[in-house]
N, C-alpha and C. Protein backbone atom coordinates (compact mmCIF):
# COMPACT_ATOMS: atom_id res chain seq x y z
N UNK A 1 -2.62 34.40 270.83
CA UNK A 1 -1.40 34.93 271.41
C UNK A 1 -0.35 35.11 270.31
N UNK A 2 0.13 36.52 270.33
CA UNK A 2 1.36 36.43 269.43
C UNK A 2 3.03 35.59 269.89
N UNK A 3 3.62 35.54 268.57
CA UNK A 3 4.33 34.72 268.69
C UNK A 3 5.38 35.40 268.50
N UNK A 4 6.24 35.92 269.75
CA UNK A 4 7.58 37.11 269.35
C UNK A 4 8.57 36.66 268.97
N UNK A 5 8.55 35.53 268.22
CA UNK A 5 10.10 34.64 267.87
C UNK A 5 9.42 34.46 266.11
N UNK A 6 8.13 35.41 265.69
CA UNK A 6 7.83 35.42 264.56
C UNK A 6 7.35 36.77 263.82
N UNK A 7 7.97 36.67 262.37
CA UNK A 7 7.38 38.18 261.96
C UNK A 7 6.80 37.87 260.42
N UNK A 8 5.69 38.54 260.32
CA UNK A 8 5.67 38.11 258.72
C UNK A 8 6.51 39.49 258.00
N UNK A 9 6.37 38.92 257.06
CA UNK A 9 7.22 39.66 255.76
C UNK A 9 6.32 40.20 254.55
N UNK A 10 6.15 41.16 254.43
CA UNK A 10 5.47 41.81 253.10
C UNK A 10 6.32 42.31 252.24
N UNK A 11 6.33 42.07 250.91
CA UNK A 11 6.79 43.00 249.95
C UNK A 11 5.63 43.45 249.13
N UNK A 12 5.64 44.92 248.88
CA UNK A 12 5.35 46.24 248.80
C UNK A 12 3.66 45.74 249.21
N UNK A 13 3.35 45.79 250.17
CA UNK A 13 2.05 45.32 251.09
C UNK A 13 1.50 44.00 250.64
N UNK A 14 1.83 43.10 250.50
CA UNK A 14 1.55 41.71 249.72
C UNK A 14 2.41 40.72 250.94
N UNK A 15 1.53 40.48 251.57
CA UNK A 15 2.18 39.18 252.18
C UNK A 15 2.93 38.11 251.62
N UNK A 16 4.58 38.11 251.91
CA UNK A 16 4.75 37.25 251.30
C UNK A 16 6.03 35.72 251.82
N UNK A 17 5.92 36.28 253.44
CA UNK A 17 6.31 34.91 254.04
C UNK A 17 6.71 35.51 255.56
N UNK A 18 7.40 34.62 256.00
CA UNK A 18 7.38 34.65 257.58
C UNK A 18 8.71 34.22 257.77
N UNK A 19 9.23 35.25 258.85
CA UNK A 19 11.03 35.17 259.33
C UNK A 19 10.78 34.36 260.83
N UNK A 20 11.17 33.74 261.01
CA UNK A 20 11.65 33.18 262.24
C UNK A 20 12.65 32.68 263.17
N UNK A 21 12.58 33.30 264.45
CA UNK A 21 13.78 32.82 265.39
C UNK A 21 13.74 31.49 266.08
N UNK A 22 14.40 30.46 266.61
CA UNK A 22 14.65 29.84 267.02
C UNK A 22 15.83 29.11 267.85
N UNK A 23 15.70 27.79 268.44
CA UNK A 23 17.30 27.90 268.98
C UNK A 23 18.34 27.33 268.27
N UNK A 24 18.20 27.24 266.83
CA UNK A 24 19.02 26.87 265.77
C UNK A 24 19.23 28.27 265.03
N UNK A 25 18.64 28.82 265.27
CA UNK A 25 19.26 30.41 264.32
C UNK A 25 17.73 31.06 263.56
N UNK A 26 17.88 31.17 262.79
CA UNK A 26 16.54 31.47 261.81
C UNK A 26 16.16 30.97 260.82
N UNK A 27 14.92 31.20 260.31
CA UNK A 27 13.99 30.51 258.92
C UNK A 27 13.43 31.82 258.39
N UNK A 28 13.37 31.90 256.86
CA UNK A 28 12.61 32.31 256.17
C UNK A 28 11.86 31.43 255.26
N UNK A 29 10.59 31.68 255.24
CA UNK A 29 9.60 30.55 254.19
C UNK A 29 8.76 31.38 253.97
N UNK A 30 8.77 31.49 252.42
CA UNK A 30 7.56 32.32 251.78
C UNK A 30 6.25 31.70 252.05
N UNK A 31 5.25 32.71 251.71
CA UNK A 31 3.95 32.06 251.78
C UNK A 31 3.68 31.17 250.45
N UNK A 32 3.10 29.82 250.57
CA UNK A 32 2.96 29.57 249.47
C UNK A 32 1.91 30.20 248.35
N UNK A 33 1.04 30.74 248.86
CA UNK A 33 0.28 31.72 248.07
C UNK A 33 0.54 32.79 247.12
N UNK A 34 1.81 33.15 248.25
CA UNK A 34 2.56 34.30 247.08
C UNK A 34 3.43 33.46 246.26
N UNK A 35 4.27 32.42 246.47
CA UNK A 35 4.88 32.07 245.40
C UNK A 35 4.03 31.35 243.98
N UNK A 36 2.85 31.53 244.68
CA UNK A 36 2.21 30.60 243.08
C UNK A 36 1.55 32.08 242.33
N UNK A 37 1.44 32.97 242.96
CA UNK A 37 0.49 34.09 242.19
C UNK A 37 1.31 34.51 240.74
N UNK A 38 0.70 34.75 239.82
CA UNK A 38 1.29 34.76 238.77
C UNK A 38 2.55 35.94 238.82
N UNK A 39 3.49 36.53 238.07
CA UNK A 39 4.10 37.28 238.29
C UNK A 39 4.95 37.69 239.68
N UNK A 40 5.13 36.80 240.41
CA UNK A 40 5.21 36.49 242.20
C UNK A 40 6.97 36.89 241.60
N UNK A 41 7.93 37.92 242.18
CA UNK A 41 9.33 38.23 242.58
C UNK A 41 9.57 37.83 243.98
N UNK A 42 10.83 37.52 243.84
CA UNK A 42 11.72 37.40 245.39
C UNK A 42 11.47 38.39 246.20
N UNK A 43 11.67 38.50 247.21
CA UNK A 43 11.77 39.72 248.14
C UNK A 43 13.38 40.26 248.21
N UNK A 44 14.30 39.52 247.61
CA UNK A 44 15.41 39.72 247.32
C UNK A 44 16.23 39.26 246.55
N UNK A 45 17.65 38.98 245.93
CA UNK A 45 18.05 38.07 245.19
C UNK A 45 18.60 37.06 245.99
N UNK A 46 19.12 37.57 246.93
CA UNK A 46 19.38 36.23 248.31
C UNK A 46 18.57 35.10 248.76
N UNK A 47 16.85 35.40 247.99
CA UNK A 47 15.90 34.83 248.48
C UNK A 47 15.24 34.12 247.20
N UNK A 48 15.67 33.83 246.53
CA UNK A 48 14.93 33.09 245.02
C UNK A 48 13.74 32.06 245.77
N UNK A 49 12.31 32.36 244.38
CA UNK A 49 11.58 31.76 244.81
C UNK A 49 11.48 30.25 245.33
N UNK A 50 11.04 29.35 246.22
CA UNK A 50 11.10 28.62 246.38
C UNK A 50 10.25 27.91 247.83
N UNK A 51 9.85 26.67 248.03
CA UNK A 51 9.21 26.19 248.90
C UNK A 51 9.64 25.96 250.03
N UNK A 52 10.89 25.18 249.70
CA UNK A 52 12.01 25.41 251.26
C UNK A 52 12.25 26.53 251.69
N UNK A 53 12.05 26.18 253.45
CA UNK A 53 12.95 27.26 253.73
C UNK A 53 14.34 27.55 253.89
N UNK A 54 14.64 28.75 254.15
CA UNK A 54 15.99 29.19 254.35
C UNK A 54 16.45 29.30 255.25
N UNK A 55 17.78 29.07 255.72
CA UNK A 55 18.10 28.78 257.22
C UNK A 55 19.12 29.07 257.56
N UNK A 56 19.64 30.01 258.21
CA UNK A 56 20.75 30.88 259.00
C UNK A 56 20.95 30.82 260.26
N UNK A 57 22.46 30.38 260.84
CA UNK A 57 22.54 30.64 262.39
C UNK A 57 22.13 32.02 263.10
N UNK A 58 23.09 32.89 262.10
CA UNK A 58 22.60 34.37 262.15
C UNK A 58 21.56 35.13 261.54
N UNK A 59 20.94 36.58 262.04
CA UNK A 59 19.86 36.76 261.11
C UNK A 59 20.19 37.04 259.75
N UNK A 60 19.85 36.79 259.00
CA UNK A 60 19.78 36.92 256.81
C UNK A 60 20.95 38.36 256.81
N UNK A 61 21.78 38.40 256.53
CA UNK A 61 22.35 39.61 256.09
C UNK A 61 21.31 40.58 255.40
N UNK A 62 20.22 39.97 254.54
CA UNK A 62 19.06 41.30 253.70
C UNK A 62 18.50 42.18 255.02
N UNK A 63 18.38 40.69 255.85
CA UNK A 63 16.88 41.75 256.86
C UNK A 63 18.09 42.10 258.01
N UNK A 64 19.37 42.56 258.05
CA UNK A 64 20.12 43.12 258.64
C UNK A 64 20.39 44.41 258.41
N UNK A 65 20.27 44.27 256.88
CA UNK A 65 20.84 45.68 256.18
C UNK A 65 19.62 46.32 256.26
N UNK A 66 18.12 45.96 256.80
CA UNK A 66 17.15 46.62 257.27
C UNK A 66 17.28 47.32 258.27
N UNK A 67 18.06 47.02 258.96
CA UNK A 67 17.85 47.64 260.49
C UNK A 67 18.64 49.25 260.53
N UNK A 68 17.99 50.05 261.65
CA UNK A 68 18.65 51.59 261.60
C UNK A 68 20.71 51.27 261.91
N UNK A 69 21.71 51.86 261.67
CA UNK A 69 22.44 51.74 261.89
C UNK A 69 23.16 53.02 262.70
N UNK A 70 23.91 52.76 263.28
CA UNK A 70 25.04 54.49 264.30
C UNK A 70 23.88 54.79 265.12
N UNK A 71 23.82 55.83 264.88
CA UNK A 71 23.28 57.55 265.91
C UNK A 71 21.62 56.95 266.34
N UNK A 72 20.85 56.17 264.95
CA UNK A 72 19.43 55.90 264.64
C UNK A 72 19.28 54.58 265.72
N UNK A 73 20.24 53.55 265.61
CA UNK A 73 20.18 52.34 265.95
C UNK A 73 20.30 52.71 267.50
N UNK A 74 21.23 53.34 268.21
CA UNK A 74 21.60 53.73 269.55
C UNK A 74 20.09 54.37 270.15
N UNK A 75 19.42 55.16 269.40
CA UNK A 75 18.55 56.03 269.69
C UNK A 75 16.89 55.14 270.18
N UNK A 76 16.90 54.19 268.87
CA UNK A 76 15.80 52.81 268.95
C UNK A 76 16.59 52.22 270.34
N UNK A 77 17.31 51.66 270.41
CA UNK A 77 17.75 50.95 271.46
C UNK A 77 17.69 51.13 272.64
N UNK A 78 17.53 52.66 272.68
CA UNK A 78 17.65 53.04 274.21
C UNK A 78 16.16 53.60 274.33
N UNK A 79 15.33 54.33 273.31
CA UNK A 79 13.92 54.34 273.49
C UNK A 79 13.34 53.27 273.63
N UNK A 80 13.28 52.41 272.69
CA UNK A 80 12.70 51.16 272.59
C UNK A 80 12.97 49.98 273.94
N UNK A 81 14.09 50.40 274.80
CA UNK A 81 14.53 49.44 275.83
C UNK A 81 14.74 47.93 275.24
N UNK A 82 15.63 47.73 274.03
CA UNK A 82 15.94 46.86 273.36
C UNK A 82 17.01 46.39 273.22
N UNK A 83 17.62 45.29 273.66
CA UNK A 83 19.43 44.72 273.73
C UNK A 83 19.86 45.02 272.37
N UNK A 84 20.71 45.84 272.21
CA UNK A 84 21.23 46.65 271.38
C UNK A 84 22.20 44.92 270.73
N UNK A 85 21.83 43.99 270.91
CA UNK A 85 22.23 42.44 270.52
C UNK A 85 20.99 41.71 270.31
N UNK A 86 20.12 42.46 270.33
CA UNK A 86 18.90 41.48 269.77
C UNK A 86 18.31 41.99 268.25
N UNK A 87 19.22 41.48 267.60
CA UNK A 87 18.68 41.97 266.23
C UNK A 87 17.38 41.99 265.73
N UNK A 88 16.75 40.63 265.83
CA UNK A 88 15.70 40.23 265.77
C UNK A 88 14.12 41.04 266.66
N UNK A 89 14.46 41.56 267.61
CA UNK A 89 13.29 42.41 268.26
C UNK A 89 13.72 44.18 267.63
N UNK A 90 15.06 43.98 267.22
CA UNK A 90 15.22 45.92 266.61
C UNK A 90 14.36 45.56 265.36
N UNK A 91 14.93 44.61 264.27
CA UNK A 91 13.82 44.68 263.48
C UNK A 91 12.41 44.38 262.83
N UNK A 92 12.04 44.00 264.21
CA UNK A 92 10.89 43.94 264.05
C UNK A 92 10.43 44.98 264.63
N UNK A 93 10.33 45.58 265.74
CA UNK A 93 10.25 46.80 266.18
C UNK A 93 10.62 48.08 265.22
N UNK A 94 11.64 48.06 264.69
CA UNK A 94 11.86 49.61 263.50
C UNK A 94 11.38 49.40 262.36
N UNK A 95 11.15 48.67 261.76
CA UNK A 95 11.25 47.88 260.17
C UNK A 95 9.62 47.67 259.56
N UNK A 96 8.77 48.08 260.73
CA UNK A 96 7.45 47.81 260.15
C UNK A 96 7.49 48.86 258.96
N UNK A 97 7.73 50.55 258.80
CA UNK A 97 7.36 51.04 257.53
C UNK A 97 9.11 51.62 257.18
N UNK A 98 10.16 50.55 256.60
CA UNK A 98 11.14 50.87 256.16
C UNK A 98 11.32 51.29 254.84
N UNK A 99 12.35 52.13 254.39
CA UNK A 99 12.40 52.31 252.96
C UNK A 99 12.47 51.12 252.17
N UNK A 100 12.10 51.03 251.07
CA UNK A 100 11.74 50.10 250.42
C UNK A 100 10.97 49.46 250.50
N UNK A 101 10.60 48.21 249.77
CA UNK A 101 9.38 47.35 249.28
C UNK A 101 9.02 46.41 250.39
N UNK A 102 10.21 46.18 251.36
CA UNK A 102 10.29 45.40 252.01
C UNK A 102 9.13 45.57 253.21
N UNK A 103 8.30 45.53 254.43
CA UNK A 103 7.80 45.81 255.76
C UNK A 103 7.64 43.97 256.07
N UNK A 104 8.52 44.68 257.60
CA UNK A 104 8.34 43.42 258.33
C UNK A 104 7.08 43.81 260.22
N UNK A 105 6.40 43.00 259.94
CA UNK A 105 4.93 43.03 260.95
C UNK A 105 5.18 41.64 262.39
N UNK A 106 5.19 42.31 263.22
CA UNK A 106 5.32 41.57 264.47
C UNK A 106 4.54 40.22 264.45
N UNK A 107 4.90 39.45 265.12
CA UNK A 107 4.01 37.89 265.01
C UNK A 107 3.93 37.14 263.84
N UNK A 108 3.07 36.50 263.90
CA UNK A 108 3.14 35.17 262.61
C UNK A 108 1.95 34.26 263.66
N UNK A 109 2.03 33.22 262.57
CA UNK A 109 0.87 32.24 262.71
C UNK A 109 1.68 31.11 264.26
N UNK A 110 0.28 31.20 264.85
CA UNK A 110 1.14 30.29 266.19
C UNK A 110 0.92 28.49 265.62
């Protein structure tokens, strides 16, 4: 069963951790796999490598500035039948093939 309060995270198709909602706010935690591979980058500078996770009431300002914004965001929202306040299901829902290195993929490990 997928887990809709989870998304993994790829940078540029390389798995490289998992965003999560909860009733404390959110987590990001890289995979540890990707952080040991040799040559392994952040997925952002907000995100320096590391084992802990990261932890926000709100979602990450990075994976915000992912999401469609105006005319695009209204348009997902009302196709998609998505609370135009649920950040977290717009981007996971729009964000699978976004510009840049970044793609975020529905679910995660239960």
């Amino acid at each position: 069963m997928m887990d809709e309060n989870k998304a993994k995270v790829y940078f540029n198709d390389i798995f490289a951790g998992i965003l999560q909602k909860d009733s404390n706010g959110y987590l990001f935690s890289y995979d540890s796999q990707y952080i040991s591979k040799s040559g392994a980058v952040p997925i952002s500078l907000t995100f320096p490598l590391r084992k802990e996770p990261f932890q926000s009431k709100g979602l990450f300002p990075f994976f915000k500035g992912l999401i469609p914004e105006g005319w695009l965001f209204e348009l997902n929202s009302k196709t998609l039948k998505i609370d135009p306040n649920d950040d977290f299901k717009m981007l996971v829902e729009t964000c699978r093939d976004c510009i840049g290195a970044v793609s975020i993929i529905a679910g995660g490990e239960n």
